[in-house]
C-alpha atoms as a PDB file:
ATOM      1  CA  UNK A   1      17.703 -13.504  18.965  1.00  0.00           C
ATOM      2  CA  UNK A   2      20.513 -10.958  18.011  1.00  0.00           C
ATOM      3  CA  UNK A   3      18.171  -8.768  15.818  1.00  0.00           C
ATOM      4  CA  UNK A   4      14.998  -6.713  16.125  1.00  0.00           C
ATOM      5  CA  UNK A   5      15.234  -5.220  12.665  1.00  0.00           C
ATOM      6  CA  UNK A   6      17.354  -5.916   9.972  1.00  0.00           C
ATOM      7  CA  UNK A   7      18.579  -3.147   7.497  1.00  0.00           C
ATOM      8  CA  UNK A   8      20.627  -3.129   4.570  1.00  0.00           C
ATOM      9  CA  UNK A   9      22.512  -0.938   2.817  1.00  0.00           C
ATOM     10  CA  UNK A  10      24.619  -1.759  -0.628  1.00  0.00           C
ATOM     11  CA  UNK A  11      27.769   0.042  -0.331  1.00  0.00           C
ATOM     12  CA  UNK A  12      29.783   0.314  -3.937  1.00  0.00           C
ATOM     13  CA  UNK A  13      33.157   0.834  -2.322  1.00  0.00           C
ATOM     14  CA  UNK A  14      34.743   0.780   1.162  1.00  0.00           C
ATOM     15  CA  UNK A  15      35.223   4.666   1.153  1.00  0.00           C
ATOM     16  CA  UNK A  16      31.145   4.776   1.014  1.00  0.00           C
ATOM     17  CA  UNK A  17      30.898   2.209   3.462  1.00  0.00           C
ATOM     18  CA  UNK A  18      32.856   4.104   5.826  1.00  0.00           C
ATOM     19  CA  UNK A  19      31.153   7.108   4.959  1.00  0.00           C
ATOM     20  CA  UNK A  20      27.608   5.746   6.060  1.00  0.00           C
ATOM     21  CA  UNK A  21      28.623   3.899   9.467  1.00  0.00           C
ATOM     22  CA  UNK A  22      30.494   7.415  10.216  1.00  0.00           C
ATOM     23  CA  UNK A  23      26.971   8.832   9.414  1.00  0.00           C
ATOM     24  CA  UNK A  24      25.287   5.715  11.694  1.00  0.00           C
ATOM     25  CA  UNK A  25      27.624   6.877  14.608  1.00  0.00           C
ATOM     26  CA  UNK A  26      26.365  10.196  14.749  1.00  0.00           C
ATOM     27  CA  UNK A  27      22.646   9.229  14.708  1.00  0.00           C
ATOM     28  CA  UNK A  28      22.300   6.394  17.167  1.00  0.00           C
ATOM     29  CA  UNK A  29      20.613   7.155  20.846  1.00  0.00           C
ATOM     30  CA  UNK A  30      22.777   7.289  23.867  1.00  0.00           C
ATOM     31  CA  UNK A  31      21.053   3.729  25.040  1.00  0.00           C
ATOM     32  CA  UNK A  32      20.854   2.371  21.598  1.00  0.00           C
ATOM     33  CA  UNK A  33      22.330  -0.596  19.938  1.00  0.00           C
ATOM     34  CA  UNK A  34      24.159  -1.126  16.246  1.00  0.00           C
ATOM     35  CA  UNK A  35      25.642  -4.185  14.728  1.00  0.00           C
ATOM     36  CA  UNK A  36      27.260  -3.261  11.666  1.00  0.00           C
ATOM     37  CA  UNK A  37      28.503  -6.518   9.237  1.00  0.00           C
ATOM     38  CA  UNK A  38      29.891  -5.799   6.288  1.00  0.00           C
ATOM     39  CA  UNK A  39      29.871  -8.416   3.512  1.00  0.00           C
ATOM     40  CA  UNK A  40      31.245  -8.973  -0.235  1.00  0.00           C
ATOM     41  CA  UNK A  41      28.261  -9.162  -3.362  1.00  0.00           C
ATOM     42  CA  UNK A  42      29.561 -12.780  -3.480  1.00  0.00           C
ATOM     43  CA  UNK A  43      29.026 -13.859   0.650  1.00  0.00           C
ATOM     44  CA  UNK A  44      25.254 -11.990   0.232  1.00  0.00           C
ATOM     45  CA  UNK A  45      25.063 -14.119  -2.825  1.00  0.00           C
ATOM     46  CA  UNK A  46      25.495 -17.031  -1.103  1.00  0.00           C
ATOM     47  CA  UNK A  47      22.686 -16.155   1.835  1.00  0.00           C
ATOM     48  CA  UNK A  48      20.447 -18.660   2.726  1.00  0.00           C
ATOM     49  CA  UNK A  49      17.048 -17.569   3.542  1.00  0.00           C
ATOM     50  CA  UNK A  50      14.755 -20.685   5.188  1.00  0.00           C
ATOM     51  CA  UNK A  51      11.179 -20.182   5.596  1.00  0.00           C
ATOM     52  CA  UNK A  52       8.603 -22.133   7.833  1.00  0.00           C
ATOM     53  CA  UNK A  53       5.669 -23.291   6.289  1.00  0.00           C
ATOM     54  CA  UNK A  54       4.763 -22.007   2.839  1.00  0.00           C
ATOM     55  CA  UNK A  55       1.781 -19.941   2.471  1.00  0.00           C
ATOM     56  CA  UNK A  56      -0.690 -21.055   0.048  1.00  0.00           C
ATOM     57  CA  UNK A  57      -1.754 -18.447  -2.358  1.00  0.00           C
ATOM     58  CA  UNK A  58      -5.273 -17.347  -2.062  1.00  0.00           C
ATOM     59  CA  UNK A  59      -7.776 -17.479  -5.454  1.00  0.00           C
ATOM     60  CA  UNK A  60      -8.491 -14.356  -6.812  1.00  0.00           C
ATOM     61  CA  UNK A  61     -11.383 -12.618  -6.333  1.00  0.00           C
ATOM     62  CA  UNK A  62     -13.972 -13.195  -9.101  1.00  0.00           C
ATOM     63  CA  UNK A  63     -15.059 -10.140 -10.900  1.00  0.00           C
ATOM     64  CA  UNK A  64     -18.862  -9.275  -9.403  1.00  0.00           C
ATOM     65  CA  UNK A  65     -21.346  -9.289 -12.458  1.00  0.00           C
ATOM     66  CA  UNK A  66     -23.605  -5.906 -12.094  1.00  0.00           C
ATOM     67  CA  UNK A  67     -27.133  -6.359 -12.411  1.00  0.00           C
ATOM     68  CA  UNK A  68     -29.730  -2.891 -13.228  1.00  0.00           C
END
């Protein structure tokens, strides 16, 4: 596993990306960890996200008739 958490952060230009991992490098604990990847809109359009199992939707709740 190379990740606890995952973050992400859209970036218009490389000047703002530089400005936010200069920001990241200020913040981060003295025993802390950051992996910082930096991708085009087209490589994050071509992620691949694979999921176990698919959940199966639940029924809705039917509405509860109210008797006086």
């Amino acid at each position: 596993m190379m990740q606890y958490s995952v973050y992400i952060r859209h970036c218009a230009s490389k000047e703002s990306m530089e400005v936010h991992i200069r920001r990241v490098k200020k913040f981060i604990p003295n025993k802390g960890h950051v992996t910082i990847m930096s991708i085009t809109d087209k490589q994050f359009g071509n992620i691949l996200n694979i999921w176990g199992k698919q959940s199966v939707p639940t029924q809705p709740t039917p509405t509860q008739i109210e008797l006086f």
